[in-house]
C-alpha atoms as a PDB file:
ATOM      1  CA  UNK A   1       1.489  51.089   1.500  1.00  0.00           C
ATOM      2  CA  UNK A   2       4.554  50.212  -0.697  1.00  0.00           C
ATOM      3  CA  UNK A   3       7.830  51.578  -1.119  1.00  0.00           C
ATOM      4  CA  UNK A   4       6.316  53.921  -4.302  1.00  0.00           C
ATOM      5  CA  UNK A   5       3.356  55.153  -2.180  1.00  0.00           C
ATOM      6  CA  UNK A   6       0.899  53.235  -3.849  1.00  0.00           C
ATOM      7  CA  UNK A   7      -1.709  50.704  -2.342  1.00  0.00           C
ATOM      8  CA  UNK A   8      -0.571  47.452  -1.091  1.00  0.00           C
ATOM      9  CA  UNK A   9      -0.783  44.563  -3.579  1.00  0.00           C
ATOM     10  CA  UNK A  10      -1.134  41.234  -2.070  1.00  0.00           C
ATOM     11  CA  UNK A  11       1.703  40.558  -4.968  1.00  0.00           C
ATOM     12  CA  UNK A  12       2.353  36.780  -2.954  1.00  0.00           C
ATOM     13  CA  UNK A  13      -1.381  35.479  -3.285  1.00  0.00           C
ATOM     14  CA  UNK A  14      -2.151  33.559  -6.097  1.00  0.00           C
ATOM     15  CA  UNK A  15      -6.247  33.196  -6.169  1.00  0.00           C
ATOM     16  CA  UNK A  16      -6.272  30.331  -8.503  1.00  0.00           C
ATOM     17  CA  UNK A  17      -4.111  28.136  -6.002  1.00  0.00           C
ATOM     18  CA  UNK A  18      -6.565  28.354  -3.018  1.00  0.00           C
ATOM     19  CA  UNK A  19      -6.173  27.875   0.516  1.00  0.00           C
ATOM     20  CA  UNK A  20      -2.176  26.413   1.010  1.00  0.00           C
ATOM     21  CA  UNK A  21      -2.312  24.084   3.966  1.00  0.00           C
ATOM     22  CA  UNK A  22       1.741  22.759   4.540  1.00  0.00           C
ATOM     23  CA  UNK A  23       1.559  19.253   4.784  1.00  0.00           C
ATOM     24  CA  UNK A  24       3.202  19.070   8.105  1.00  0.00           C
ATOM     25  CA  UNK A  25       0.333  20.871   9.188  1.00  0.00           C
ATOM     26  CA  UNK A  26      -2.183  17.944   7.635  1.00  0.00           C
ATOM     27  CA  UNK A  27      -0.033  15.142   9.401  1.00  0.00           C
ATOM     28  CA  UNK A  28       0.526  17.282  12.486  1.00  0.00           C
ATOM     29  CA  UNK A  29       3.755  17.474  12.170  1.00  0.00           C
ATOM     30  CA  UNK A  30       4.456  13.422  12.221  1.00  0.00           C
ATOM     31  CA  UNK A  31       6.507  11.844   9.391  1.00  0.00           C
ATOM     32  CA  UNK A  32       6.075   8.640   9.716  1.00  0.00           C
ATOM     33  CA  UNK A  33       2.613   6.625   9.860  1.00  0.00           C
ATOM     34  CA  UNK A  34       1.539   4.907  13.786  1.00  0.00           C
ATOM     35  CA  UNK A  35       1.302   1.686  11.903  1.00  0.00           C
ATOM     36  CA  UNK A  36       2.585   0.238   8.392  1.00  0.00           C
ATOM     37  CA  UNK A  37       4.417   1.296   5.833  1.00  0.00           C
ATOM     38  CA  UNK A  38       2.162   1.051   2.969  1.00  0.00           C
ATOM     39  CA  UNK A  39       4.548   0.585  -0.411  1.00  0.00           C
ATOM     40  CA  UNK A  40       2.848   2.553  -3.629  1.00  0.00           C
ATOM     41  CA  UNK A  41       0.669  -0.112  -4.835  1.00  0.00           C
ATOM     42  CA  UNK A  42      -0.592  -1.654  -1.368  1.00  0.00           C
ATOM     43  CA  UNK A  43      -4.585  -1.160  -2.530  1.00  0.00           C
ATOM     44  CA  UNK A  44      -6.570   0.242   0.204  1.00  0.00           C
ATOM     45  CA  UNK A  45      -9.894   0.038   0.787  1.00  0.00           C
ATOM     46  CA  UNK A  46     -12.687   1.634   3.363  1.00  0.00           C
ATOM     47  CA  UNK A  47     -14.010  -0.552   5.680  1.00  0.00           C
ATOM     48  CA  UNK A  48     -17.201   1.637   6.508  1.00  0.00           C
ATOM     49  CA  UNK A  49     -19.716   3.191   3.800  1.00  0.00           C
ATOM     50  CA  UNK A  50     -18.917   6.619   5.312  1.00  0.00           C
ATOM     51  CA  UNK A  51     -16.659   8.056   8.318  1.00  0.00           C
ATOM     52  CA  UNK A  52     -18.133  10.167  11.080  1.00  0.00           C
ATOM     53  CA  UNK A  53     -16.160  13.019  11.795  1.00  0.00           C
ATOM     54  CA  UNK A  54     -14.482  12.365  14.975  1.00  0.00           C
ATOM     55  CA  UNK A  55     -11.900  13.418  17.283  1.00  0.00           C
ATOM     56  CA  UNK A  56      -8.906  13.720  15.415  1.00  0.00           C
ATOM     57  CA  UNK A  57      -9.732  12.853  12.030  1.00  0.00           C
ATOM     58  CA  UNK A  58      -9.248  15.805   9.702  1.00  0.00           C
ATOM     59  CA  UNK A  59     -10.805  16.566   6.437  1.00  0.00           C
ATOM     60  CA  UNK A  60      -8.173  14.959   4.541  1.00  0.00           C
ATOM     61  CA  UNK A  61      -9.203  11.947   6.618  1.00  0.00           C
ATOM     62  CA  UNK A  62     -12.438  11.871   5.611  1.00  0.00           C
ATOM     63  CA  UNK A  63     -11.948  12.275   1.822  1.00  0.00           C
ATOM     64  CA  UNK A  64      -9.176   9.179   1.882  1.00  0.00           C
ATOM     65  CA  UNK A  65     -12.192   6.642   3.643  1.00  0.00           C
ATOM     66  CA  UNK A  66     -14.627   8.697   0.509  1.00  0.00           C
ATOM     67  CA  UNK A  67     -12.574   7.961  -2.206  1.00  0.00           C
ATOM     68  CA  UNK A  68     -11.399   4.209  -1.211  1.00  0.00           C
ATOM     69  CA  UNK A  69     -15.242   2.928  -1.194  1.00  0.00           C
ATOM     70  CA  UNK A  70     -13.645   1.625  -4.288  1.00  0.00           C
ATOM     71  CA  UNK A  71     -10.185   0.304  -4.116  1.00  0.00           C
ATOM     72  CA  UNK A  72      -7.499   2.661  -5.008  1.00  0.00           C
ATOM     73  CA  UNK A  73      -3.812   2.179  -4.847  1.00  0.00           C
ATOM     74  CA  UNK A  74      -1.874   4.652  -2.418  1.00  0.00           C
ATOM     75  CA  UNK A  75      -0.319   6.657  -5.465  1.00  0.00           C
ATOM     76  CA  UNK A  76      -3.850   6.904  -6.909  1.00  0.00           C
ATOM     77  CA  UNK A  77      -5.079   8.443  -3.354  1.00  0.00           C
ATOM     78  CA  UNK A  78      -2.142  10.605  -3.189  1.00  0.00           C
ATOM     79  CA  UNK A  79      -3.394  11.760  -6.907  1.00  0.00           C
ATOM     80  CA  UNK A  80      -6.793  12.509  -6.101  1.00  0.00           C
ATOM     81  CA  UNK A  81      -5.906  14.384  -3.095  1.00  0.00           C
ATOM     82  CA  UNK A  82      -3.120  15.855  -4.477  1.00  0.00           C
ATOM     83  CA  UNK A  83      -0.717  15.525  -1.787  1.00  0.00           C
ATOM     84  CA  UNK A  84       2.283  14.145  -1.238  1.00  0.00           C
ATOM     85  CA  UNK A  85       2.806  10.136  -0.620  1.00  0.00           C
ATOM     86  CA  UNK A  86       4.541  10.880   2.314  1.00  0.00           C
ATOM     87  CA  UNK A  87       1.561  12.783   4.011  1.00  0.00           C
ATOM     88  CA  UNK A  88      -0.902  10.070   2.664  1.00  0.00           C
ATOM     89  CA  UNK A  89       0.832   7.492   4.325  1.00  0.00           C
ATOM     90  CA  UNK A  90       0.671   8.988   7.609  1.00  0.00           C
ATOM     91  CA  UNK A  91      -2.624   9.758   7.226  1.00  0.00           C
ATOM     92  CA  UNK A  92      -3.646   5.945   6.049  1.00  0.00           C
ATOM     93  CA  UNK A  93      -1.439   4.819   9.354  1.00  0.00           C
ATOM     94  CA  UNK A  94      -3.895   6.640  11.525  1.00  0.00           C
ATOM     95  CA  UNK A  95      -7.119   5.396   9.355  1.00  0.00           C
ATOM     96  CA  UNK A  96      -5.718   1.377   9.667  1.00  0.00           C
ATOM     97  CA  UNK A  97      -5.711   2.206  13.831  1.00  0.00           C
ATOM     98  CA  UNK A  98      -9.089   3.015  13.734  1.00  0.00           C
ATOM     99  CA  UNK A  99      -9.636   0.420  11.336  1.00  0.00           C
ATOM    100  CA  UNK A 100     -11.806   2.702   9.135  1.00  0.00           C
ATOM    101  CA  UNK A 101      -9.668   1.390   6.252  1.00  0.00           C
ATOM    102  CA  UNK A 102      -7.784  -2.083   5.187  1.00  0.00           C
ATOM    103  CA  UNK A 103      -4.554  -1.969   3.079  1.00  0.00           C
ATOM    104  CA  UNK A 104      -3.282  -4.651   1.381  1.00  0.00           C
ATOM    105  CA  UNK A 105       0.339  -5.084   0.573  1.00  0.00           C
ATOM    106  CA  UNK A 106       1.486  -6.247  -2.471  1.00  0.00           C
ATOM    107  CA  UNK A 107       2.899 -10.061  -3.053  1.00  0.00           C
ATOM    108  CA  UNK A 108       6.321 -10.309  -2.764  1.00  0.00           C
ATOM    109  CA  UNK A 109       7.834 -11.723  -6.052  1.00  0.00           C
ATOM    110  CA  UNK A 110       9.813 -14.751  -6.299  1.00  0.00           C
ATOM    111  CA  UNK A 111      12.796 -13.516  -6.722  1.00  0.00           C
ATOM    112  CA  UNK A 112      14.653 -13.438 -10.468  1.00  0.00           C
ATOM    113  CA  UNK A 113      14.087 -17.355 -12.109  1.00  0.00           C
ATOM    114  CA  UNK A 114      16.860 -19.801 -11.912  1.00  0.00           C
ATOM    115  CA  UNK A 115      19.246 -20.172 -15.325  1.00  0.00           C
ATOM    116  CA  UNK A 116      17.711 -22.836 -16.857  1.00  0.00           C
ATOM    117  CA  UNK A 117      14.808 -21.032 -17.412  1.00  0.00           C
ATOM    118  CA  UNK A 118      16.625 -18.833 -19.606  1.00  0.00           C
ATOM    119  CA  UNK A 119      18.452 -21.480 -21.678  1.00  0.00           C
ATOM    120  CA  UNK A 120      15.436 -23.695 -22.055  1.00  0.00           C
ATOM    121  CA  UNK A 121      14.262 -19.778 -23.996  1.00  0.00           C
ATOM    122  CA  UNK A 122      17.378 -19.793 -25.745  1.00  0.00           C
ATOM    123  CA  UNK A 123      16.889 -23.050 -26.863  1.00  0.00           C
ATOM    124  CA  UNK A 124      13.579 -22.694 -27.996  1.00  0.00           C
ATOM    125  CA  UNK A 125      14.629 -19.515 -29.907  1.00  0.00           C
ATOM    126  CA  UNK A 126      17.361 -21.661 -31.591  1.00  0.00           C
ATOM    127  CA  UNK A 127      14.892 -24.353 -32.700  1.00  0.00           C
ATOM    128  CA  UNK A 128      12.790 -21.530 -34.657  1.00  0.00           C
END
């Protein structure tokens, strides 16, 4: 009963959300992934056609080794699943120890091009 007398309203519960599982609670309570670091666009992909459900491997597991039959980025898994990077990541560190996925890291650039690049640009800019 509320304060007025009337029945109790479950005024907190939105039904169009769903179940709300915390994301500490997906991860169980880890922050940081048991292997890698996995930068946005490291492109992951499953290693296995489908994942048994075993000991430890949760739901959200299961749906990351689903959707990265084809390769996805880790902000594009994150999307799909909607949940945080942060939580992904974790999740991906525990899926690369069972090797049930492979991530890829991206190439590191070569750094920012020497001067003469940019006055040999100039130049040719100049000579239009």
């Amino acid at each position: 009963m509320t304060v007025d007398g009337g029945p109790e309203e479950n005024q907190w519960v939105d039904d169009q959300a769903g179940p709300v599982v915390r994301p500490y609670a997906v991860t169980r309570g880890r922050a940081r992934p048991v292997t890698g670091t996995f930068d946005l666009i490291s492109l992951v992909t499953a290693t296995r056609a489908d994942a048994t459900p075993e000991a430890g491997l949760g739901p959200e597991h299961l749906a990351i080794v689903g959707l990265c039959q084809r390769m996805q980025s880790v902000a594009e898994v994150a999307a799909h699943l909607d949940l945080p990077v942060g939580t992904i990541r974790v999740l991906l560190g525990d899926l690369v120890a069972r090797e049930l996925v492979q991530v890829r890291e991206p190439r590191a650039t070569g750094g920012v091009p020497d001067d003469s690049v940019f006055e040999a640009v100039i130049n040719g800019l100049r000579a239009l």
